[in-house]
N, C-alpha and C. Protein backbone atom coordinates (compact mmCIF):
# COMPACT_ATOMS: atom_id res chain seq x y z
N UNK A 1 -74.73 11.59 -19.13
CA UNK A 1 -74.08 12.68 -18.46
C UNK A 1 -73.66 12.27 -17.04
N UNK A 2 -74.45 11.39 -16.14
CA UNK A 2 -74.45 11.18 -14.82
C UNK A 2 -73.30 10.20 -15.04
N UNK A 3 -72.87 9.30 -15.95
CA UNK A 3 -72.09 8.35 -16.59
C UNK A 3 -70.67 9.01 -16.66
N UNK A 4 -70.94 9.99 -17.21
CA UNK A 4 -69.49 10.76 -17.33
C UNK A 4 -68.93 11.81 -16.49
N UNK A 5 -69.49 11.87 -15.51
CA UNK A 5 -69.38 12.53 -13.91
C UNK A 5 -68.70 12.05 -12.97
N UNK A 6 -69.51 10.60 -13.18
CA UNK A 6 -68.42 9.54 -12.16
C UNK A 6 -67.21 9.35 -12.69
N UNK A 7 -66.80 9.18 -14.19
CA UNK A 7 -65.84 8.76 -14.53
C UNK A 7 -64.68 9.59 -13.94
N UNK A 8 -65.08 11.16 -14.55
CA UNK A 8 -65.09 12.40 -13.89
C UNK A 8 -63.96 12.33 -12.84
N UNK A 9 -65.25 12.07 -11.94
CA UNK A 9 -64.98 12.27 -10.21
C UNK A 9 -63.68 11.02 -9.72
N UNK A 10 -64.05 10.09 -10.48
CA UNK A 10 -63.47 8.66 -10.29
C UNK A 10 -61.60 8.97 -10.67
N UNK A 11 -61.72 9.97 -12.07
CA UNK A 11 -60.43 10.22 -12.51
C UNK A 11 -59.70 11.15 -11.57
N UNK A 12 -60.40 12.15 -11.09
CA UNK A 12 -60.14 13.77 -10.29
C UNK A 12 -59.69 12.59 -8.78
N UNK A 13 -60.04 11.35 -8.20
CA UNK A 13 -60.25 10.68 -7.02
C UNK A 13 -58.60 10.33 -7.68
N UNK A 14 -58.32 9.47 -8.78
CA UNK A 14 -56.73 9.16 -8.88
C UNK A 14 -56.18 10.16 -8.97
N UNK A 15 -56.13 10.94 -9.77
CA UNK A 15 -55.06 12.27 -9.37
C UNK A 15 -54.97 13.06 -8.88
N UNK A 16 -55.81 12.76 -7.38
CA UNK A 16 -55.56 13.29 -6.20
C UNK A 16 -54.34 12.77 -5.51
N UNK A 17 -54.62 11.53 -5.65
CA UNK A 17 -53.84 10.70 -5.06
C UNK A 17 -52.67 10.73 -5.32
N UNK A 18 -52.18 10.72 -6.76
CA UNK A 18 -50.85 11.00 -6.90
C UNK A 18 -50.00 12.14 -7.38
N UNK A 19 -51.29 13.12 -7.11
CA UNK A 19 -50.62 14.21 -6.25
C UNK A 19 -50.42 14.33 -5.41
N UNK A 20 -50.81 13.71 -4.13
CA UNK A 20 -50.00 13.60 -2.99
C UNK A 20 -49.32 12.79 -2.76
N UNK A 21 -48.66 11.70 -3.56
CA UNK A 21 -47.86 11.03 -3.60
C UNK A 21 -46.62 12.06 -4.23
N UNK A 22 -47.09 12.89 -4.98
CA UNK A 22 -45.65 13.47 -5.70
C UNK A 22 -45.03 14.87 -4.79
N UNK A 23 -45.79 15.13 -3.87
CA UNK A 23 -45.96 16.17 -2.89
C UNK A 23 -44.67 15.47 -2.11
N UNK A 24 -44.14 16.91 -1.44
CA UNK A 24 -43.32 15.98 -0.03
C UNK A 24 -44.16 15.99 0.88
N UNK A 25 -43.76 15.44 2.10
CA UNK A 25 -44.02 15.40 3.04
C UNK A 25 -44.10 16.69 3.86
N UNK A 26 -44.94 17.21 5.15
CA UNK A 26 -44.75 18.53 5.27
C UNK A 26 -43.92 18.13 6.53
N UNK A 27 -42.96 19.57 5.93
CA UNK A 27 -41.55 19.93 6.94
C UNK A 27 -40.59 19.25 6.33
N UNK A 28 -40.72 18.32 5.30
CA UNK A 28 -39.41 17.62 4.35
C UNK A 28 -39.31 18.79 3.23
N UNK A 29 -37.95 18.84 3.30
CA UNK A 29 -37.40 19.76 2.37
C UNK A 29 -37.45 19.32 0.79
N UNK A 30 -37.82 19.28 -0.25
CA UNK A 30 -37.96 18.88 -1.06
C UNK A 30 -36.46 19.10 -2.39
N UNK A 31 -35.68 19.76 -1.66
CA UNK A 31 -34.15 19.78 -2.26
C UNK A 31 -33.09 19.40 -1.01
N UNK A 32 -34.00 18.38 -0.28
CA UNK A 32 -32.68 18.15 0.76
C UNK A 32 -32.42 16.74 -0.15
N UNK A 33 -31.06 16.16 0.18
CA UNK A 33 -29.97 14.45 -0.48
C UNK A 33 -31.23 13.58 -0.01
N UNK A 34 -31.56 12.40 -0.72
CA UNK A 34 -32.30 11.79 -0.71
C UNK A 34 -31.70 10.46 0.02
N UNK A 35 -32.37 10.21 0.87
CA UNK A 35 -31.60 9.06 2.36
C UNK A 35 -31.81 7.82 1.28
N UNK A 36 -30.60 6.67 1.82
CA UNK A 36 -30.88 5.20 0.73
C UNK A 36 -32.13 5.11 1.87
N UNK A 37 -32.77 3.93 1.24
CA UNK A 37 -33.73 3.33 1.71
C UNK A 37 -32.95 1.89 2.47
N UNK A 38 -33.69 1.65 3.52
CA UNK A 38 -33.49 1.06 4.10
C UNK A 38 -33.93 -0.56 3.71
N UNK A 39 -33.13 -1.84 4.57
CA UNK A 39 -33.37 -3.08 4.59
C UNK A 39 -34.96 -3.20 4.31
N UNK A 40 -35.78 -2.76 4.85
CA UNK A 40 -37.26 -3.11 5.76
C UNK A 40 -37.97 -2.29 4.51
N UNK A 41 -36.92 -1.22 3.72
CA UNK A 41 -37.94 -0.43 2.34
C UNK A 41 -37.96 -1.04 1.31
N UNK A 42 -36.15 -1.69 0.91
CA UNK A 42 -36.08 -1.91 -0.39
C UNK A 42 -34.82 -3.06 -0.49
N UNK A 43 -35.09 -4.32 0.08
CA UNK A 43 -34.05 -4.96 0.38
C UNK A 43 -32.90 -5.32 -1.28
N UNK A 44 -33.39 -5.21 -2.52
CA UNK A 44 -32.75 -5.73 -3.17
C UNK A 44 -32.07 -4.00 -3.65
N UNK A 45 -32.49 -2.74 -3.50
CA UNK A 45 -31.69 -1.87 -3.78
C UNK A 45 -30.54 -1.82 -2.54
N UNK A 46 -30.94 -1.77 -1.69
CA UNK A 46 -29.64 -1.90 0.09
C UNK A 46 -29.06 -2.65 -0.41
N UNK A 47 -29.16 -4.14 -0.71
CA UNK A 47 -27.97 -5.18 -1.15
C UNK A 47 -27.43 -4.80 -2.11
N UNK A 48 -27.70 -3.98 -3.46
CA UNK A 48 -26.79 -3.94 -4.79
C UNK A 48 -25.88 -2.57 -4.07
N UNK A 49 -26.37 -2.10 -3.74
CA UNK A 49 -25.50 -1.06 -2.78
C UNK A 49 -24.28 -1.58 -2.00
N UNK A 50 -24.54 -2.41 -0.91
CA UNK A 50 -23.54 -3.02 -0.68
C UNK A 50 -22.53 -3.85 -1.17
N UNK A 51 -23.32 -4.23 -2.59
CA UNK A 51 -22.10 -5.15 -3.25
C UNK A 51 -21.29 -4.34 -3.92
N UNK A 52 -22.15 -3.03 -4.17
CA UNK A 52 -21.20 -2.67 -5.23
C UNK A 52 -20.38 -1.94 -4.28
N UNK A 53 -20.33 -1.50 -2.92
CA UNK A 53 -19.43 -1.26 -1.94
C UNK A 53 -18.50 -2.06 -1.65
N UNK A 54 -18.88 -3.48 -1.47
CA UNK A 54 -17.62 -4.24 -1.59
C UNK A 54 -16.34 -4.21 -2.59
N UNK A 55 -16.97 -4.64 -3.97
CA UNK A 55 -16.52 -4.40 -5.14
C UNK A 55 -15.74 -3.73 -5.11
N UNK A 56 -16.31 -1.96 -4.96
CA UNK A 56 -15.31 -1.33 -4.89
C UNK A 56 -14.03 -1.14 -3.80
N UNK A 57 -13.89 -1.51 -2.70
CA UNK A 57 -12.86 -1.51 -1.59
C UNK A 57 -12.06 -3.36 -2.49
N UNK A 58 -12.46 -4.29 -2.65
CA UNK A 58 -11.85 -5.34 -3.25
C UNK A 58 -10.83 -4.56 -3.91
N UNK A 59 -11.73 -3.82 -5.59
CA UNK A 59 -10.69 -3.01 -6.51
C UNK A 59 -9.78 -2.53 -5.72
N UNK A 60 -10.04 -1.66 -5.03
CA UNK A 60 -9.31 -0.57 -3.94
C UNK A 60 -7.86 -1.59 -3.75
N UNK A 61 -7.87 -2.42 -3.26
CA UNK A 61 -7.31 -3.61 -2.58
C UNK A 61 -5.95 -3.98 -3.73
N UNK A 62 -6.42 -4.75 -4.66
CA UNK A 62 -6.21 -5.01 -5.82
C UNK A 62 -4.90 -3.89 -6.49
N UNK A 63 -5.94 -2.44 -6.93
CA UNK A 63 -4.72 -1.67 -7.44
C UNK A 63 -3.73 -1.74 -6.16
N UNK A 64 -3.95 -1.27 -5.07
CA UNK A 64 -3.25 -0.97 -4.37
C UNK A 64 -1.57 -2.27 -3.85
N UNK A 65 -2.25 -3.36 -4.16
CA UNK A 65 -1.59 -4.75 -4.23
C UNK A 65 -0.89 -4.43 -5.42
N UNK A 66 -1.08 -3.99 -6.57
CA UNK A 66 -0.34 -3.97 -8.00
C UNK A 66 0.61 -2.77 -8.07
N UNK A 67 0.15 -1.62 -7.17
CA UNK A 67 1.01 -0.36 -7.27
C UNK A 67 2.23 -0.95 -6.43
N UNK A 68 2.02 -1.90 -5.22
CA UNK A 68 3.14 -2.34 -4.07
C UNK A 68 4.42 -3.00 -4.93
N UNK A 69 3.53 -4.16 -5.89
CA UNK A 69 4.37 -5.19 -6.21
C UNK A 69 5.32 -4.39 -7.72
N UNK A 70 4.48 -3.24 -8.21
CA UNK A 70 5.32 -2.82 -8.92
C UNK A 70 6.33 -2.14 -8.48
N UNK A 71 6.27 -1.13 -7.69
CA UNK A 71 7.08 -0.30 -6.93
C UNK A 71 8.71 -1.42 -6.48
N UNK A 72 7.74 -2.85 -6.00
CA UNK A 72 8.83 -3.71 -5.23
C UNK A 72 9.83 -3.99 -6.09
N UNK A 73 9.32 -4.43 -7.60
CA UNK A 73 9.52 -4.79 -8.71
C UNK A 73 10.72 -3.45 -9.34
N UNK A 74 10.50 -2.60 -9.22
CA UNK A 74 11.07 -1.42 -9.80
C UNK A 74 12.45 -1.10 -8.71
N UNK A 75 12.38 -0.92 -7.65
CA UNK A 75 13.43 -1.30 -6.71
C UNK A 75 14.48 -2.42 -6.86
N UNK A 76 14.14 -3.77 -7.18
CA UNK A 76 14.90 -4.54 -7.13
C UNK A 76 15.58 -4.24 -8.62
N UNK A 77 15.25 -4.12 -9.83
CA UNK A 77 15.79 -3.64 -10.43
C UNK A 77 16.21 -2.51 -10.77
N UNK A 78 16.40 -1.51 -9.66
CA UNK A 78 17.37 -0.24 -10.15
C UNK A 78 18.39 -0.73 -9.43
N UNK A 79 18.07 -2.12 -7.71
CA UNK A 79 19.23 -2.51 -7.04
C UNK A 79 20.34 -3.20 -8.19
N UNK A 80 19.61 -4.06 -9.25
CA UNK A 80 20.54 -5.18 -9.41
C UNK A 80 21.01 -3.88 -10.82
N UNK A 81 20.50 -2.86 -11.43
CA UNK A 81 21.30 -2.29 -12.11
C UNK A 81 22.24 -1.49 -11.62
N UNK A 82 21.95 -0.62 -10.57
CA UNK A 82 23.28 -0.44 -9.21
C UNK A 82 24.40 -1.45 -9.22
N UNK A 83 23.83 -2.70 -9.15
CA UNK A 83 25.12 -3.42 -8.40
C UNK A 83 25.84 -3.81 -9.74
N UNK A 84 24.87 -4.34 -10.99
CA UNK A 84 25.79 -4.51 -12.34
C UNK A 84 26.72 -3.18 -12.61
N UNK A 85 26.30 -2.28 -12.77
CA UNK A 85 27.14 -1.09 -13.08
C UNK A 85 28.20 -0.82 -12.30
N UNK A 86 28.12 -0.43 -10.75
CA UNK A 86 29.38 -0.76 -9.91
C UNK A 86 30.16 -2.08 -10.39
N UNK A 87 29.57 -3.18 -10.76
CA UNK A 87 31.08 -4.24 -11.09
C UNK A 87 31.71 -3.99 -11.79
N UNK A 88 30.76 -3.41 -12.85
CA UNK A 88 31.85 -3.46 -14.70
C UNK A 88 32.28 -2.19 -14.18
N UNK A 89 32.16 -1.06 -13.25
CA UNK A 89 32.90 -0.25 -13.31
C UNK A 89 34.12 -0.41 -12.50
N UNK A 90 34.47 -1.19 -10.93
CA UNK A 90 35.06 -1.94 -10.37
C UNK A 90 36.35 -2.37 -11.57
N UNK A 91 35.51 -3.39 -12.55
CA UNK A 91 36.02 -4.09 -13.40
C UNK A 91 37.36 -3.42 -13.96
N UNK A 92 36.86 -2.13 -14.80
CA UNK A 92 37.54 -1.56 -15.40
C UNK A 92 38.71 -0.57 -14.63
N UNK A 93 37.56 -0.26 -13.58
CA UNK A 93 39.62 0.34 -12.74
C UNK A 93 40.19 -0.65 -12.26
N UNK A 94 40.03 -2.02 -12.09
CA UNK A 94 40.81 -2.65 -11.65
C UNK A 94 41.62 -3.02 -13.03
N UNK A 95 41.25 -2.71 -13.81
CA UNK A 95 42.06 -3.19 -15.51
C UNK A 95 43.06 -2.29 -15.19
N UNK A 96 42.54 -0.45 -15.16
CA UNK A 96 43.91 0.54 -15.07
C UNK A 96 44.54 0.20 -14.06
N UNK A 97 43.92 0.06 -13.12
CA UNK A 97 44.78 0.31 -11.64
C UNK A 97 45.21 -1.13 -11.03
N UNK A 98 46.09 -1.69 -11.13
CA UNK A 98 46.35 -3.47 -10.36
C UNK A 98 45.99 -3.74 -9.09
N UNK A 99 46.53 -2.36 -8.77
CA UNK A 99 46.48 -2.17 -6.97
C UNK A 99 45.26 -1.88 -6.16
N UNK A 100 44.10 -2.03 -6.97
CA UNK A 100 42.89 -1.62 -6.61
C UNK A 100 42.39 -2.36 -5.67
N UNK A 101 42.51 -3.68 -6.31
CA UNK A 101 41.80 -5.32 -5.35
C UNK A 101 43.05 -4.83 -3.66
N UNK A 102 43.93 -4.78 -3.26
CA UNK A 102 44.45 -4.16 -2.58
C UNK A 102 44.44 -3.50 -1.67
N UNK A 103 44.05 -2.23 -2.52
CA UNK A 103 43.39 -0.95 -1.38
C UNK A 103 42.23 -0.89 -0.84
N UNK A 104 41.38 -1.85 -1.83
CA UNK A 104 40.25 -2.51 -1.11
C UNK A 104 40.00 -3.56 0.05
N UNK A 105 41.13 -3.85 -0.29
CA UNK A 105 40.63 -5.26 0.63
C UNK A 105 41.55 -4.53 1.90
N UNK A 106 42.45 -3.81 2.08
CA UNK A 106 42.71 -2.98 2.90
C UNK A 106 42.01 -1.65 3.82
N UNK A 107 41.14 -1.28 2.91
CA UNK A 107 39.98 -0.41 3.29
C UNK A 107 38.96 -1.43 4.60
N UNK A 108 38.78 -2.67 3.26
CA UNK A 108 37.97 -3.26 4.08
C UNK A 108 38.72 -3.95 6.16
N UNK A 109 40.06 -4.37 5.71
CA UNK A 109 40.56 -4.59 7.00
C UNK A 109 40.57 -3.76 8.15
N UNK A 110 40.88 -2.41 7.57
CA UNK A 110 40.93 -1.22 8.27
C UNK A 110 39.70 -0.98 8.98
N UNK A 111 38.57 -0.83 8.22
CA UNK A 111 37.13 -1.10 8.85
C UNK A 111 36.54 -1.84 10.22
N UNK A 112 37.28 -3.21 9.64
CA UNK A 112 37.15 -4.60 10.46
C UNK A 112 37.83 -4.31 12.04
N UNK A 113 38.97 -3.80 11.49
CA UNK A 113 39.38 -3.56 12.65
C UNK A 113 39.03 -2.18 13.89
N UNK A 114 38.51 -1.56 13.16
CA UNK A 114 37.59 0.03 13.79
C UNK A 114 36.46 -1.04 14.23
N UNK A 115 35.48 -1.97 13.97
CA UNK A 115 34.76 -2.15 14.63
C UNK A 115 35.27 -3.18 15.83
N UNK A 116 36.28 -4.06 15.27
CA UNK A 116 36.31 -4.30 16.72
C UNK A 116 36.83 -3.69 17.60
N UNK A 117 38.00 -2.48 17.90
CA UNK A 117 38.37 -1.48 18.54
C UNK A 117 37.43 -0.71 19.16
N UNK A 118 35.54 -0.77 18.98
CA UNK A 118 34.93 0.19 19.29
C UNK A 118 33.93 -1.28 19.90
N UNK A 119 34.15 -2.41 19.69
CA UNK A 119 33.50 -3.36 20.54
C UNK A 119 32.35 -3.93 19.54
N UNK A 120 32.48 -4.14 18.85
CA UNK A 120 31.82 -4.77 17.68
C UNK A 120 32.08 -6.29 17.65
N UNK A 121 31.19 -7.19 17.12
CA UNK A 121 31.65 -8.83 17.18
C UNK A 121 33.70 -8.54 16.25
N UNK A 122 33.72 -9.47 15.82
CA UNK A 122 34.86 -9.79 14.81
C UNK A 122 34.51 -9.73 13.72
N UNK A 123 34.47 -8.75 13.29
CA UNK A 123 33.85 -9.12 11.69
C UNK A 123 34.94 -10.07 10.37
N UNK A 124 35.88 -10.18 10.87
CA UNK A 124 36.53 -11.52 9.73
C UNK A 124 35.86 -12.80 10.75
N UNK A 125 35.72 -12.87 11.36
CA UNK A 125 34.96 -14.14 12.38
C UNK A 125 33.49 -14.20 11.15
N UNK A 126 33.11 -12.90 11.16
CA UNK A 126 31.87 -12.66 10.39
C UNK A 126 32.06 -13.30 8.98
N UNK A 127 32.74 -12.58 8.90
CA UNK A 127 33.40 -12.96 7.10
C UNK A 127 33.05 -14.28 6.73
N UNK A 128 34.02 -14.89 7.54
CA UNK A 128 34.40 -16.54 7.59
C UNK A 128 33.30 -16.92 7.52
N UNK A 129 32.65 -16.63 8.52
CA UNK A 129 31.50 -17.77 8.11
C UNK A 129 30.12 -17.56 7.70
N UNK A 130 30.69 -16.60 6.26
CA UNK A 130 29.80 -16.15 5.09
C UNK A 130 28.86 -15.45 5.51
N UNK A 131 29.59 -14.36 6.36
CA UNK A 131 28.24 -13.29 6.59
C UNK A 131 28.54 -12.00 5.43
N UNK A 132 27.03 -11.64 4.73
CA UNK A 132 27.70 -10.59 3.44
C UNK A 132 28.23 -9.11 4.14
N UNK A 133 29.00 -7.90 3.36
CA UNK A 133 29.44 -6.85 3.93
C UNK A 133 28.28 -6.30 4.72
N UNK A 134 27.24 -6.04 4.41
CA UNK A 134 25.94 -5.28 4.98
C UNK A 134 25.49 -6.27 6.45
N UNK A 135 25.89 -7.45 6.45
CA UNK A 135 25.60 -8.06 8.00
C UNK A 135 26.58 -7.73 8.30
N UNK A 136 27.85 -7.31 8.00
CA UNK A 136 28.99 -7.32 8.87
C UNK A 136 28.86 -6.04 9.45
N UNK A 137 28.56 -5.02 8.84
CA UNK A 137 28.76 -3.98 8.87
C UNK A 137 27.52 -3.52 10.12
N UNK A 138 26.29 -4.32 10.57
CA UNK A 138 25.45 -4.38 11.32
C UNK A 138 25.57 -4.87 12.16
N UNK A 139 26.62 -6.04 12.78
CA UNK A 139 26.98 -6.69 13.30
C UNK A 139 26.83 -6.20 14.83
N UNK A 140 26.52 -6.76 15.89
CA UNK A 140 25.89 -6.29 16.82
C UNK A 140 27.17 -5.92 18.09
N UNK A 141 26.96 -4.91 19.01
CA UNK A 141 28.19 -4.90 19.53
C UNK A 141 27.91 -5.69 20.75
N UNK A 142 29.02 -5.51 20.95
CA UNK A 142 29.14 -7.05 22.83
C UNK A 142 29.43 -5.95 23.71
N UNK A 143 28.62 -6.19 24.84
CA UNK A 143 28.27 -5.56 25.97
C UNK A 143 29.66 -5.43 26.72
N UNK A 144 29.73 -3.91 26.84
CA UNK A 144 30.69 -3.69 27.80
C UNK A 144 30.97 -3.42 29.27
N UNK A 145 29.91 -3.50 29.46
CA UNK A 145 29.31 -3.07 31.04
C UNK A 145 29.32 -4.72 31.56
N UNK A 146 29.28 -4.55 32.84
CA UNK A 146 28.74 -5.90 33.91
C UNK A 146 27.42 -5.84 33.93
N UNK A 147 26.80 -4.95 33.46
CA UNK A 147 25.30 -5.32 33.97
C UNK A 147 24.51 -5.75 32.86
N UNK A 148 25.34 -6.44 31.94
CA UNK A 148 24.88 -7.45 30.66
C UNK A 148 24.82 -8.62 31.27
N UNK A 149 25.61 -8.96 32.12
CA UNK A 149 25.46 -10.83 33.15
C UNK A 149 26.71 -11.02 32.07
């Protein structure tokens, strides 16, 4: 009997214990977010934490690199289907119309000459020496003032 008292007492002595291990702390809220544990508590849970923080901003990285290059990707080809479709359409009024190449290239002189009238480089200067319509058309103006030097 005295045998099975201690055992008893010995068992009632552990699950004391972890009942107050399963207890909070007093003045800790026992439904408050549970803080990570720190370097100095649990160094190999803090590190898988951080890797898998890395990980995820890498991914982050990644799609965000694949959404760019598609987007870039998707642009250049609605440009070059833009510019195919304007030719063959070009193409074909220049089939009806003879005078087209013409009024174009007259449009375009007319232009050339509005920018230099408003102080623009030369844009057949431009032309010449293989600058495309979109540099010409950007072409920088020359200072009209004296206080350019």
């Amino acid at each position: 009997m005295k045998a099975l008292r201690e055992k008893i007492a010995n068992f009632e002595g552990k699950f004391s214990i972890l009942d107050r291990l399963n207890k909070p702390a007093d003045g800790v809220d026992p439904n408050a977010p549970k803080v990570p544990p720190t370097v100095e508590e649990d160094i190999f849970g803090n590190t898988s934490k951080h890797v898998g923080e890395t990980v995820a901003q890498l991914q982050k990285r990644l799609d965000d690199k694949e959404a760019a290059e598609k987007a870039a990707t998707e642009t250049a080809t609605a440009q070059t289907t833009f510019v195919n479709t304007y030719r063959a359409d070009a193409a074909q009024f220049e089939a009806k119309n003879p005078d087209y190449k013409a009024a174009y290239n007259h449009l375009l002189q007319s232009r050339a000459n509005e920018l230099i009238s408003i102080g623009y480089d030369n844009p057949k200067a431009l032309q010449d020496a293989g600058a495309s319509p979109a540099e010409v058309q950007a072409a920088p103006r020359r200072c009209m003032t004296r206080s350019c030097g």
